[in-house]
PDB file of N, CA and C in Angstrom:
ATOM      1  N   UNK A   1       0.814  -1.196   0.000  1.00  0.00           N
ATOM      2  CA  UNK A   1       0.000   0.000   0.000  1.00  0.00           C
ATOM      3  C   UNK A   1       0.858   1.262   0.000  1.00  0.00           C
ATOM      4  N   UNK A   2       1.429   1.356   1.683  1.00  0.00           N
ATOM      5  CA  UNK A   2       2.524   2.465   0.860  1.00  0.00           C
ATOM      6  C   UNK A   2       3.548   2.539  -0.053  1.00  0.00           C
ATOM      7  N   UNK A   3       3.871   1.949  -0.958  1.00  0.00           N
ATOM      8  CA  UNK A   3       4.416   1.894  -2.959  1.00  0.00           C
ATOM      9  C   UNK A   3       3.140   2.653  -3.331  1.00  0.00           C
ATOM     10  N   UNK A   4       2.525   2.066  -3.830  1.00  0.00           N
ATOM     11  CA  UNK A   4       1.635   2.464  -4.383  1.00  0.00           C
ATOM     12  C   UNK A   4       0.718   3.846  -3.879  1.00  0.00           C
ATOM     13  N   UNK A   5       1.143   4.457  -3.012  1.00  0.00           N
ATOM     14  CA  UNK A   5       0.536   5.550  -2.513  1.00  0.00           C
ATOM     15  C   UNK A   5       2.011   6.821  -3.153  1.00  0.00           C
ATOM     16  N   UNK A   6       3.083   6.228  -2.888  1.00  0.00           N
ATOM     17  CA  UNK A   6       4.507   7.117  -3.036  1.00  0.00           C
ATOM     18  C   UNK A   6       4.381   7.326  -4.488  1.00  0.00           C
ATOM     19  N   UNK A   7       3.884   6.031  -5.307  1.00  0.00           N
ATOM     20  CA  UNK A   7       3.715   5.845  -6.985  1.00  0.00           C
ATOM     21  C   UNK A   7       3.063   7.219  -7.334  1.00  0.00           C
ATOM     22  N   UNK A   8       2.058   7.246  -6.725  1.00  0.00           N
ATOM     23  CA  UNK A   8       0.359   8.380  -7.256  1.00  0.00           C
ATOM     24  C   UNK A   8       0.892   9.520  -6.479  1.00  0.00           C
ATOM     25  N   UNK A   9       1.861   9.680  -5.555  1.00  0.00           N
ATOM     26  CA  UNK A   9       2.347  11.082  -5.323  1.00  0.00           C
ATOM     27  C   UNK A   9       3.512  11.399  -6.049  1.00  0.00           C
ATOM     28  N   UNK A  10       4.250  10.858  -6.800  1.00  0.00           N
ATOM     29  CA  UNK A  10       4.715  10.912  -7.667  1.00  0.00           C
ATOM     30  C   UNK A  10       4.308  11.162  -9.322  1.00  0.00           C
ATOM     31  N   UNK A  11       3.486  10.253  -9.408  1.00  0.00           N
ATOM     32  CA  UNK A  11       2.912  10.829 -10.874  1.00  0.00           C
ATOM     33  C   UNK A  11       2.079  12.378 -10.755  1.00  0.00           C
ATOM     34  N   UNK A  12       1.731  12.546  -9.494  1.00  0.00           N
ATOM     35  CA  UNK A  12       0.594  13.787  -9.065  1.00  0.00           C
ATOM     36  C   UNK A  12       2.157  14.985  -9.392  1.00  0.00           C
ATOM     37  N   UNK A  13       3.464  15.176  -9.159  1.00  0.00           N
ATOM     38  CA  UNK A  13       3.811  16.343  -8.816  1.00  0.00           C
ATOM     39  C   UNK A  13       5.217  16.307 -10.690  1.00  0.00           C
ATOM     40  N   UNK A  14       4.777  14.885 -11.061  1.00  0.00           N
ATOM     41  CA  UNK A  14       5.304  15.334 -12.597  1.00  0.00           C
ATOM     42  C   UNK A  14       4.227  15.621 -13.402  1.00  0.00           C
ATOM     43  N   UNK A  15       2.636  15.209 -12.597  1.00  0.00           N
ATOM     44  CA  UNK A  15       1.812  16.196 -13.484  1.00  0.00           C
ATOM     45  C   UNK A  15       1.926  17.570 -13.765  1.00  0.00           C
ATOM     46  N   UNK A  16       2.185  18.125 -12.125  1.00  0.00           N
ATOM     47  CA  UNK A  16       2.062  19.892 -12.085  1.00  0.00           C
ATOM     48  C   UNK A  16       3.136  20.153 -12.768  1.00  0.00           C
ATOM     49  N   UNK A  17       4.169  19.541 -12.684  1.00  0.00           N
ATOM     50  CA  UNK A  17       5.433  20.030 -13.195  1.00  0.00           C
ATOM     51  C   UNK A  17       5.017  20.117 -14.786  1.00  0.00           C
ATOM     52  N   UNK A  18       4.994  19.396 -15.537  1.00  0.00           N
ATOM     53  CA  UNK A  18       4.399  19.045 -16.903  1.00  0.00           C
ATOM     54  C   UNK A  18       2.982  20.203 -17.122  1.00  0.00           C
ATOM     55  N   UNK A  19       2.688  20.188 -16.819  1.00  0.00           N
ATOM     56  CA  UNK A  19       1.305  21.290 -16.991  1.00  0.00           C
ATOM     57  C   UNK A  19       1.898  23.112 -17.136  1.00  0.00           C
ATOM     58  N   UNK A  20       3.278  22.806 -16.807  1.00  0.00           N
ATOM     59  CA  UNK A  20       4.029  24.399 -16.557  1.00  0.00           C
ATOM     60  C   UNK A  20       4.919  24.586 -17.401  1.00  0.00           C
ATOM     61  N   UNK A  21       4.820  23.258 -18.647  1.00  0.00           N
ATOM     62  CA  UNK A  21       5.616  24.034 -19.742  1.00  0.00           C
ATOM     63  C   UNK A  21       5.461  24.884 -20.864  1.00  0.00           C
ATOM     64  N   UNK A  22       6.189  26.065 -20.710  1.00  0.00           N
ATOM     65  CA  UNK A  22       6.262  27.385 -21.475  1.00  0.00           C
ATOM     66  C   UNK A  22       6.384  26.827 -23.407  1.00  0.00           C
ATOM     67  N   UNK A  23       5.236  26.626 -23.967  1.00  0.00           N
ATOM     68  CA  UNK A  23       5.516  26.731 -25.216  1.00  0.00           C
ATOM     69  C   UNK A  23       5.948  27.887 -26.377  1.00  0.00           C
ATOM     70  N   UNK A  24       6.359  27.795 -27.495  1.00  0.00           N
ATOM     71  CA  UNK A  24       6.766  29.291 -28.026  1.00  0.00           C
ATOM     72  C   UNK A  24       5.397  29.756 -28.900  1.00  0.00           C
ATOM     73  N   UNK A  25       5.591  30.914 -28.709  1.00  0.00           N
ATOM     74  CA  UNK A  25       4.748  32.065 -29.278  1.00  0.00           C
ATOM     75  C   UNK A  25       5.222  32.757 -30.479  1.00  0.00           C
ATOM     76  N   UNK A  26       4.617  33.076 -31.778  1.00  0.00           N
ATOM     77  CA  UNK A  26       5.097  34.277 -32.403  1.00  0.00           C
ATOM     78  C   UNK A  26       6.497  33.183 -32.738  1.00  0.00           C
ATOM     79  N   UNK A  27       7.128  34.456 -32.846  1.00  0.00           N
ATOM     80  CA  UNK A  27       8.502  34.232 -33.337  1.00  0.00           C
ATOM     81  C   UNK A  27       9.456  32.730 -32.694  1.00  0.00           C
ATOM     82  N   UNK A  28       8.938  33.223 -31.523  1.00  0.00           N
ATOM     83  CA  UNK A  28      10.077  32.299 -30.942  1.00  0.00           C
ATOM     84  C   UNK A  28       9.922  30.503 -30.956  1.00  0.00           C
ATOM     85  N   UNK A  29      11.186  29.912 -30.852  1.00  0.00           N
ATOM     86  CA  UNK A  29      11.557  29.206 -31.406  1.00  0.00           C
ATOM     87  C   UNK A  29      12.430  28.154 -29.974  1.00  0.00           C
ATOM     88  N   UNK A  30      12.089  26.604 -30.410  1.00  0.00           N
ATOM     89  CA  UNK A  30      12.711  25.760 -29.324  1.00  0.00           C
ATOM     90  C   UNK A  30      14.354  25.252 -30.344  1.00  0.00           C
ATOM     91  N   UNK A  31      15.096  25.213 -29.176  1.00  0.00           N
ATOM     92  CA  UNK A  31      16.219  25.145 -29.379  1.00  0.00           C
ATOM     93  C   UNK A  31      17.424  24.138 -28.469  1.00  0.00           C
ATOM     94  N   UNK A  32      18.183  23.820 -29.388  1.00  0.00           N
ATOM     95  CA  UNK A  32      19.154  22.971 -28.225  1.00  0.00           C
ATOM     96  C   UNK A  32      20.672  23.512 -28.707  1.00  0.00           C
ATOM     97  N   UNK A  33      21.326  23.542 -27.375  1.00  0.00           N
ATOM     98  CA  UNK A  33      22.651  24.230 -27.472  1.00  0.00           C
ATOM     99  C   UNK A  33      23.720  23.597 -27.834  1.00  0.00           C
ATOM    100  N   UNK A  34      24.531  23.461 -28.693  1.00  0.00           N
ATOM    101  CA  UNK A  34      25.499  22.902 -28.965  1.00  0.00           C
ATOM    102  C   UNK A  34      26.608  23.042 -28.687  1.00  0.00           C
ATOM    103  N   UNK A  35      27.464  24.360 -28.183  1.00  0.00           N
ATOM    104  CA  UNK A  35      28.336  24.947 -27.678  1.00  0.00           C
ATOM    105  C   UNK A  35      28.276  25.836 -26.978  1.00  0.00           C
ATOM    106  N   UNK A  36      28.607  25.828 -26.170  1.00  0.00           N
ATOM    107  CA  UNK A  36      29.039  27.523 -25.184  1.00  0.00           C
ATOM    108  C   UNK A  36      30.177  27.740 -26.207  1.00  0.00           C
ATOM    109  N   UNK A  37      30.264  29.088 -26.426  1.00  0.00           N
ATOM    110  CA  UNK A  37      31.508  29.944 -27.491  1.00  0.00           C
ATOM    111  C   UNK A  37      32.375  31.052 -26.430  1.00  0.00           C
ATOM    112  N   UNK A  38      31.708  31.325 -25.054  1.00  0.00           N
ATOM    113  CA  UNK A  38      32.230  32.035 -24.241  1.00  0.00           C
ATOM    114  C   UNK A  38      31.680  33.768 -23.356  1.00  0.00           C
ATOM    115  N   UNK A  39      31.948  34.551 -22.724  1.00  0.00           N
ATOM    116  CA  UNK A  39      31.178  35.625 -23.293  1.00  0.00           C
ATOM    117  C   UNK A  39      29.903  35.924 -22.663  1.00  0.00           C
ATOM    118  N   UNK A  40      29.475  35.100 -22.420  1.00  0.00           N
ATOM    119  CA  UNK A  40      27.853  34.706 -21.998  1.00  0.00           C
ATOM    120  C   UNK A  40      26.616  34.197 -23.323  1.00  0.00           C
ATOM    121  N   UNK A  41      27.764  33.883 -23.909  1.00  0.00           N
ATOM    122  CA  UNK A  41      26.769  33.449 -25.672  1.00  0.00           C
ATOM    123  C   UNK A  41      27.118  31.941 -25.918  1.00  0.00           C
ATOM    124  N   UNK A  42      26.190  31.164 -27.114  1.00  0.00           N
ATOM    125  CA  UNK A  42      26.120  29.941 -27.062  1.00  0.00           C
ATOM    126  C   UNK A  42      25.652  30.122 -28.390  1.00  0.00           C
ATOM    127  N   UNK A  43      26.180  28.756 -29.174  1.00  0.00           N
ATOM    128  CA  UNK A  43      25.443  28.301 -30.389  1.00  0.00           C
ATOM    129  C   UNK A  43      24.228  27.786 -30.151  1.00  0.00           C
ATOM    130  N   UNK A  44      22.964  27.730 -30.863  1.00  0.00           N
ATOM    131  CA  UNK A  44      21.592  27.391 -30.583  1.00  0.00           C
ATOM    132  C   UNK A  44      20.959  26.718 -31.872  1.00  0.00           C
ATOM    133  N   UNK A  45      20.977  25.531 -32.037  1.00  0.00           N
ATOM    134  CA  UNK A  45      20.497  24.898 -32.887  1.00  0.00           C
ATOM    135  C   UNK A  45      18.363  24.785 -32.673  1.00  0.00           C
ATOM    136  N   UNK A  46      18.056  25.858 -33.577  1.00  0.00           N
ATOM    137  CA  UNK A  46      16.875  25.502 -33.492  1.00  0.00           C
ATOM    138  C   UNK A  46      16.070  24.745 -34.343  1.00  0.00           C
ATOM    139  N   UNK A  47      14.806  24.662 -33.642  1.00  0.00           N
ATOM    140  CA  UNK A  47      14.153  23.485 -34.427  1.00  0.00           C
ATOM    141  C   UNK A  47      13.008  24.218 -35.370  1.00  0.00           C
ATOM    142  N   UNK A  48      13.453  25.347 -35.862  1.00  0.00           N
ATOM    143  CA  UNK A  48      13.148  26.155 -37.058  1.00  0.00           C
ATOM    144  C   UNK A  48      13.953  25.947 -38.402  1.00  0.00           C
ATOM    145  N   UNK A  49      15.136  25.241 -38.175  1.00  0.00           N
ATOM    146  CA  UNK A  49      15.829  25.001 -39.129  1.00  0.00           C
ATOM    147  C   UNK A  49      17.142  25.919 -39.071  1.00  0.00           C
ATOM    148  N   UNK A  50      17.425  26.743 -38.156  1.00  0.00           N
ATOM    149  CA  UNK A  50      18.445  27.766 -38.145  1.00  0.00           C
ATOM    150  C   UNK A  50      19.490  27.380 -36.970  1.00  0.00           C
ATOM    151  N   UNK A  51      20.787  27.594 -36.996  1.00  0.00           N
ATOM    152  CA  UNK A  51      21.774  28.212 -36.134  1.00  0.00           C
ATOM    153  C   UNK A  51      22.100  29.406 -35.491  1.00  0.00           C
ATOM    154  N   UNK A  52      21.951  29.473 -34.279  1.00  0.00           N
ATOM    155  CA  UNK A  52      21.707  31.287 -34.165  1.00  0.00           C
ATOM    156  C   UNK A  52      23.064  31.086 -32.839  1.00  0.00           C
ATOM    157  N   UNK A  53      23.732  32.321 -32.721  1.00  0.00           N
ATOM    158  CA  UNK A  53      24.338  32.557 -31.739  1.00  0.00           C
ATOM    159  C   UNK A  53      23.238  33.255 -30.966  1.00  0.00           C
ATOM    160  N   UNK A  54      23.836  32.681 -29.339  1.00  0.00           N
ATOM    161  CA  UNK A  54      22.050  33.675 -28.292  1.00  0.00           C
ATOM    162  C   UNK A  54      23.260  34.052 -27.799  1.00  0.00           C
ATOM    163  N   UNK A  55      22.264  34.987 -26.931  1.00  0.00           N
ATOM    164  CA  UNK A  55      22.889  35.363 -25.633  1.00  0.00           C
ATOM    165  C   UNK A  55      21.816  34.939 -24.596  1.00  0.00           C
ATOM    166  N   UNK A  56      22.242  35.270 -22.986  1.00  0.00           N
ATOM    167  CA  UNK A  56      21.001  35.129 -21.939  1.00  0.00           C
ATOM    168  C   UNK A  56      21.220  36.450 -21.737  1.00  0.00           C
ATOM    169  N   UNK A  57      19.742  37.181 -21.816  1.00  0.00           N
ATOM    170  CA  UNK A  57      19.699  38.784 -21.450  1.00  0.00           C
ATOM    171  C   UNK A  57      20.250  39.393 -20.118  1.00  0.00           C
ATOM    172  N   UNK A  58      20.372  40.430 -19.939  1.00  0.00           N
ATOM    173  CA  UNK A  58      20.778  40.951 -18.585  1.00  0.00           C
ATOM    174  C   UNK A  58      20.024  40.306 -17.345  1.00  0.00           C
ATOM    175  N   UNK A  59      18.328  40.553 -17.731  1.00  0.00           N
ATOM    176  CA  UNK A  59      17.804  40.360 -16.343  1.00  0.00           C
ATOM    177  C   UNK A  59      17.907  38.708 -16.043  1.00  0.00           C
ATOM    178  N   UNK A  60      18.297  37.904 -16.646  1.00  0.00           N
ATOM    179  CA  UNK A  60      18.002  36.537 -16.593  1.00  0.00           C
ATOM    180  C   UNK A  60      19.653  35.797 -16.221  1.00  0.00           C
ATOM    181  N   UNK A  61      20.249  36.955 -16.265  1.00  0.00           N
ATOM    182  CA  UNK A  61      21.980  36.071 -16.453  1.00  0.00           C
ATOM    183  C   UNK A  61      22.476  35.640 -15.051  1.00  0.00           C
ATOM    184  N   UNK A  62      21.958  36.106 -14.108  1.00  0.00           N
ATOM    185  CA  UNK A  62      22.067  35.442 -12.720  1.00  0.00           C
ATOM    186  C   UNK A  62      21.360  33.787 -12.392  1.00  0.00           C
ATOM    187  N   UNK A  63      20.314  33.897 -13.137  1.00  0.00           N
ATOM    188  CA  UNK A  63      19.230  33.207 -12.627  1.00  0.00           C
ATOM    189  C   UNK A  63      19.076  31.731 -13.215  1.00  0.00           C
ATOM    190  N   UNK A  64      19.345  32.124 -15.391  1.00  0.00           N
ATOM    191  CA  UNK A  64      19.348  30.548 -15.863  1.00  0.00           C
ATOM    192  C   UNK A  64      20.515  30.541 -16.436  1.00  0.00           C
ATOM    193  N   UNK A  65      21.008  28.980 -15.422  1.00  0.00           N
ATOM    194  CA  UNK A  65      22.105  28.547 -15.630  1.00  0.00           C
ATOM    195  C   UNK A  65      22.001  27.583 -16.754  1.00  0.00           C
ATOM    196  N   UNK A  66      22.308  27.661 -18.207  1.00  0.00           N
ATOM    197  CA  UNK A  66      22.364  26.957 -19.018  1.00  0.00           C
ATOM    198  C   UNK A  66      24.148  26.000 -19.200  1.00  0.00           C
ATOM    199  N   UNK A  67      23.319  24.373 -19.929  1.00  0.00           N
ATOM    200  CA  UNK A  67      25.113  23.664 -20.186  1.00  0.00           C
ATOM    201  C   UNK A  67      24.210  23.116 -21.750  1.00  0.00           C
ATOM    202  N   UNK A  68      25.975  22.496 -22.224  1.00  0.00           N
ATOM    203  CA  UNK A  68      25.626  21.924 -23.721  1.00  0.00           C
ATOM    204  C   UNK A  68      24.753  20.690 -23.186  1.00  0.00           C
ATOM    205  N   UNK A  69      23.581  20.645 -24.636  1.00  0.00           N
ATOM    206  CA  UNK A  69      22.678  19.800 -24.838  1.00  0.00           C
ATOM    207  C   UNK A  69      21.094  19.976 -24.303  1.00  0.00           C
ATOM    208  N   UNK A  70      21.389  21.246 -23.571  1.00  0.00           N
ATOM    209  CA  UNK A  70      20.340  21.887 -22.855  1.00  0.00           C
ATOM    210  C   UNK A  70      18.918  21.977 -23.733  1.00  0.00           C
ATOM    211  N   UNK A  71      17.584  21.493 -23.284  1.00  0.00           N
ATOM    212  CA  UNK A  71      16.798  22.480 -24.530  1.00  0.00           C
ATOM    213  C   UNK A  71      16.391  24.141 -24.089  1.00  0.00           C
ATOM    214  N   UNK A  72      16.226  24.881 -24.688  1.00  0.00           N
ATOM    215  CA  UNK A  72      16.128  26.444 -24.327  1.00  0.00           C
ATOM    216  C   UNK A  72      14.493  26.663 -25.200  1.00  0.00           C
ATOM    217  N   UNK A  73      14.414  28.216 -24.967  1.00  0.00           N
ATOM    218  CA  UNK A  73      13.428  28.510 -25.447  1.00  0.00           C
ATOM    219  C   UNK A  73      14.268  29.822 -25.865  1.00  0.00           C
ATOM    220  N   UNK A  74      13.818  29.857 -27.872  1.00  0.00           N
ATOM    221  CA  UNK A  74      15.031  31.257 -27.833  1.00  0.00           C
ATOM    222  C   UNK A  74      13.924  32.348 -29.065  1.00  0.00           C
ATOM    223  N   UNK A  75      13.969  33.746 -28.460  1.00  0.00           N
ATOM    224  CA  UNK A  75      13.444  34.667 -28.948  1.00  0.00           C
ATOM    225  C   UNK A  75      14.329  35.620 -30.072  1.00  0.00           C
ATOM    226  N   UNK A  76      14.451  35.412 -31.184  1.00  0.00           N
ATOM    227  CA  UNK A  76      15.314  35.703 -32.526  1.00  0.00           C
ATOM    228  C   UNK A  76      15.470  37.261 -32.514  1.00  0.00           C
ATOM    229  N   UNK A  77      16.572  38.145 -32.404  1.00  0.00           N
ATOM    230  CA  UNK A  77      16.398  39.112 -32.654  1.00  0.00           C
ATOM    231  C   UNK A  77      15.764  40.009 -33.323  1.00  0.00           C
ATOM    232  N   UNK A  78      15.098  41.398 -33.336  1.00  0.00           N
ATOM    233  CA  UNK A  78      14.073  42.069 -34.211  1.00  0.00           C
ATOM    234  C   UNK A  78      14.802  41.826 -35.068  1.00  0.00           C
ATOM    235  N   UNK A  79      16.125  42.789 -35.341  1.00  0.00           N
ATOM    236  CA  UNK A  79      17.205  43.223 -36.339  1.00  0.00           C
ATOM    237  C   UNK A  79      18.574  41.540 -36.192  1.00  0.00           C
ATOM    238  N   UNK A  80      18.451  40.816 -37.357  1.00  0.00           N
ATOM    239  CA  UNK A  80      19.491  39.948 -37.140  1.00  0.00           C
ATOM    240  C   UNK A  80      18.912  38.304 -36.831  1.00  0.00           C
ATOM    241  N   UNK A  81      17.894  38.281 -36.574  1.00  0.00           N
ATOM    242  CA  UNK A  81      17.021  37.301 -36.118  1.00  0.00           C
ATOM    243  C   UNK A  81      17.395  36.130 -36.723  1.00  0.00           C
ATOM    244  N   UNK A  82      17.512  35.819 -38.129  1.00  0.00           N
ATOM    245  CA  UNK A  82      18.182  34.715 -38.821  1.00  0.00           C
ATOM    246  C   UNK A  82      19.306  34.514 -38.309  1.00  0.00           C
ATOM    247  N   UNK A  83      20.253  35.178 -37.516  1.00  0.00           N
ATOM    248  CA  UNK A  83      21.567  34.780 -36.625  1.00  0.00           C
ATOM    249  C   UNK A  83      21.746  34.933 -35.540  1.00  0.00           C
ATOM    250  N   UNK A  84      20.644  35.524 -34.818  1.00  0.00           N
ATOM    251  CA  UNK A  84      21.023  35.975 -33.346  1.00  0.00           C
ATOM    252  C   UNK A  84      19.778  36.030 -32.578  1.00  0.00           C
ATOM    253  N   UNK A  85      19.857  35.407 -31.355  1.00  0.00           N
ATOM    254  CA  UNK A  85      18.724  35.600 -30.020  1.00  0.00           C
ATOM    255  C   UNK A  85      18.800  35.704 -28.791  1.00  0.00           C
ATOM    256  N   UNK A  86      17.796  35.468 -28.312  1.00  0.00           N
ATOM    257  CA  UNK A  86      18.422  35.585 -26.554  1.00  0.00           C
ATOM    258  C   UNK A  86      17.885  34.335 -26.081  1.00  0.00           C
ATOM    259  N   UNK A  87      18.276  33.888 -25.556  1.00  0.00           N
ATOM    260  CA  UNK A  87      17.686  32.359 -24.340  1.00  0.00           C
ATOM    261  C   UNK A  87      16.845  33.032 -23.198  1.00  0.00           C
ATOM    262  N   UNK A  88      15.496  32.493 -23.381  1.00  0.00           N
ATOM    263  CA  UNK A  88      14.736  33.533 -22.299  1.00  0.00           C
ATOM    264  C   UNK A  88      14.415  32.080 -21.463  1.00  0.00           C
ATOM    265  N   UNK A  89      14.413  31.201 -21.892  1.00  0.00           N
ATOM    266  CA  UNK A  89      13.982  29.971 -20.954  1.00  0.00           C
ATOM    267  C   UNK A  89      14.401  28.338 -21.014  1.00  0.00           C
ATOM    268  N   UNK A  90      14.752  28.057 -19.727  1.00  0.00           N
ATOM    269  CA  UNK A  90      15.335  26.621 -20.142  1.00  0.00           C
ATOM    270  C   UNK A  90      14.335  25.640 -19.679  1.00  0.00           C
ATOM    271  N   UNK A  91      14.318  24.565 -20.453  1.00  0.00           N
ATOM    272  CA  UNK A  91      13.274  23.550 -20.161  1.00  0.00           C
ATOM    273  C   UNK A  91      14.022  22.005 -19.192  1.00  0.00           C
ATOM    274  N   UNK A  92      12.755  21.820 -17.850  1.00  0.00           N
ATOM    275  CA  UNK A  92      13.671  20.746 -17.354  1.00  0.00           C
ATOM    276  C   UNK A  92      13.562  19.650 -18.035  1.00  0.00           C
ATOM    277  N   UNK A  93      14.217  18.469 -17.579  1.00  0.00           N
ATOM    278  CA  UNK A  93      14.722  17.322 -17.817  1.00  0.00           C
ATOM    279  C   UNK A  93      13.074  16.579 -18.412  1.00  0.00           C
ATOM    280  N   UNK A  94      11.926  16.960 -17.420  1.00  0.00           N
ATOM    281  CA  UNK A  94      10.123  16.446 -17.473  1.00  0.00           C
ATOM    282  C   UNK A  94       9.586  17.033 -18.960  1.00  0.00           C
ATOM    283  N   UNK A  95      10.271  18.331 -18.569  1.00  0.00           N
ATOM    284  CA  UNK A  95       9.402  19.520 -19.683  1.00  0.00           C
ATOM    285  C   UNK A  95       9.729  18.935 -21.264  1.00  0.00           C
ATOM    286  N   UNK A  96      11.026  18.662 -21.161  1.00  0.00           N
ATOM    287  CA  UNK A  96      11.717  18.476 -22.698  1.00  0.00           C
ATOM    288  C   UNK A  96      11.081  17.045 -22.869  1.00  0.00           C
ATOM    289  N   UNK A  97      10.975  15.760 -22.061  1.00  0.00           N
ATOM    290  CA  UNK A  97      10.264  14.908 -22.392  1.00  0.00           C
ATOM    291  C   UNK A  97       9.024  15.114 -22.730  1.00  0.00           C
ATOM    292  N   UNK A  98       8.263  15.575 -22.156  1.00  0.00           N
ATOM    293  CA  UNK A  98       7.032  15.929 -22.610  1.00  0.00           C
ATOM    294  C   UNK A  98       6.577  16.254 -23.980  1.00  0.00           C
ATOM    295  N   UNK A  99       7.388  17.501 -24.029  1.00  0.00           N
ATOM    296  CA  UNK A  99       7.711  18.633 -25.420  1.00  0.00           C
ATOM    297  C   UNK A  99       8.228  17.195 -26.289  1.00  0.00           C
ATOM    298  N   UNK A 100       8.890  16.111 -26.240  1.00  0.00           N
ATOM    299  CA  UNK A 100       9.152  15.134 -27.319  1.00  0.00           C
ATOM    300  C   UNK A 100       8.056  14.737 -27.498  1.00  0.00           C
ATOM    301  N   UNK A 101       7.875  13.817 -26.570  1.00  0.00           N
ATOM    302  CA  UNK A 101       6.292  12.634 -26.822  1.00  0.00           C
ATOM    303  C   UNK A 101       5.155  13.567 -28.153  1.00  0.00           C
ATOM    304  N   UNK A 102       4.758  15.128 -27.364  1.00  0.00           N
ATOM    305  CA  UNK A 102       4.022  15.765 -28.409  1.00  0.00           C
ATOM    306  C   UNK A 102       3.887  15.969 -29.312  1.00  0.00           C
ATOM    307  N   UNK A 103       5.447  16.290 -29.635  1.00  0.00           N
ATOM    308  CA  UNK A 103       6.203  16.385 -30.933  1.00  0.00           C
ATOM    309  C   UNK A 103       6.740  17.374 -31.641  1.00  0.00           C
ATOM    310  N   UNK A 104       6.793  18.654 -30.174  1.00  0.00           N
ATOM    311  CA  UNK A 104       7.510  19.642 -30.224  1.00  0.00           C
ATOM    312  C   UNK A 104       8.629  19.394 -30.702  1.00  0.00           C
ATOM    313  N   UNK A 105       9.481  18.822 -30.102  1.00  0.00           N
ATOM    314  CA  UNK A 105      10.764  18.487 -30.711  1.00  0.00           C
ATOM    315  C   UNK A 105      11.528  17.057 -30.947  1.00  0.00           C
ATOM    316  N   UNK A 106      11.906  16.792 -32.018  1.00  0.00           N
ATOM    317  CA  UNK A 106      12.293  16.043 -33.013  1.00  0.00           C
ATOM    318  C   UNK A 106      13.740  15.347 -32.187  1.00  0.00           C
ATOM    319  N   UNK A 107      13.891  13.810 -32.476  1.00  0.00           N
ATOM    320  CA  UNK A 107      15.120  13.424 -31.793  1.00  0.00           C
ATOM    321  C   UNK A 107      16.279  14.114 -32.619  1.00  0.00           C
ATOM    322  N   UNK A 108      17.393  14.422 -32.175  1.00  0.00           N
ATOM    323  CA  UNK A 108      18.562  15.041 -32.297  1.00  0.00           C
ATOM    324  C   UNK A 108      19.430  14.065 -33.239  1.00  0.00           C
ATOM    325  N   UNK A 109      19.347  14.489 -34.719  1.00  0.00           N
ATOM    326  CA  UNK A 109      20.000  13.318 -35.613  1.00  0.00           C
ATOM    327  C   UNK A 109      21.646  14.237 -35.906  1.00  0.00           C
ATOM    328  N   UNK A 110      22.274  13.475 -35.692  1.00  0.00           N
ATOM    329  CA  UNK A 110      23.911  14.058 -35.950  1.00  0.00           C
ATOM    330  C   UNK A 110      24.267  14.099 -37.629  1.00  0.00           C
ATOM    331  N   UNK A 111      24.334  15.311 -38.424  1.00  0.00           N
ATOM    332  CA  UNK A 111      25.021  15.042 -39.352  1.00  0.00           C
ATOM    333  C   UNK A 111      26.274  14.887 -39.921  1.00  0.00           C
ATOM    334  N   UNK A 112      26.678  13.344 -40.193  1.00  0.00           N
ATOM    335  CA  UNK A 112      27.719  13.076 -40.465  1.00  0.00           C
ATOM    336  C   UNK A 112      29.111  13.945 -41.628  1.00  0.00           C
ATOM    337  N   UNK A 113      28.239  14.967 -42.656  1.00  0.00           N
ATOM    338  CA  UNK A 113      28.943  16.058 -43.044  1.00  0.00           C
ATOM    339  C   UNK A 113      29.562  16.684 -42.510  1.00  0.00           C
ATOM    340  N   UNK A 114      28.586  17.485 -41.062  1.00  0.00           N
ATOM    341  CA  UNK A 114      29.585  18.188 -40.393  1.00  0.00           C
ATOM    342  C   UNK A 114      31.138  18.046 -40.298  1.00  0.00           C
ATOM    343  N   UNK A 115      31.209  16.947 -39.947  1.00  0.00           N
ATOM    344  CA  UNK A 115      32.550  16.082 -39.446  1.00  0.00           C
ATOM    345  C   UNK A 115      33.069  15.973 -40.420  1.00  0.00           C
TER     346      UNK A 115
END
């Protein structure tokens, strides 16, 4: 009995968690990071089809700690937007599963060109 009680308080608090993910609006665009470059900027592979260098804005640079492989949520510059954004939000470990299953975002296929 108590398993099965710890089970259903468990699925109960990756519900709430899951119910609080920030989808994009408008412009913006889901993204996964491929490099930190230094600086406070990062390469951002989005799932728009583009490469953008971001930055994390002033008010946010204390607060989200982004690493490579991260998924983000990235808002494309007015002026420059095809190359440049800001990381306004990172998605957890629940959120980005979720965002897959739906079909927000696509598994991560490596192209062997690059290399």
């Amino acid at each position: 009995m108590n398993k099965k009680r710890e089970e259903e308080l468990k699925q109960q608090q990756e519900q709430q968690e899951i119910m609080r993910v920030k989808l994009p609006r408008g412009k913006q665009s889901i993204g996964l990071i491929e490099t930190r470059l230094g600086n406070g900027r990062m390469r951002v592979r989005c799932y728009d089809g583009k490469i953008r260098v971001c930055r994390i804005p002033g008010s946010l640079k204390r607060n989200l700690w982004v690493r490579e492989n991260d998924i983000v949520l990235v808002e494309p510059w007015e002026y420059g937007g095809e190359d440049k954004g800001d990381v306004i939000y990172k998605y957890r470990p629940s959120q980005a599963e979720w965002l897959r299953r739906k079909g927000y975002i696509k598994e991560v296929t490596v192209d062997l060109e690059e290399f």
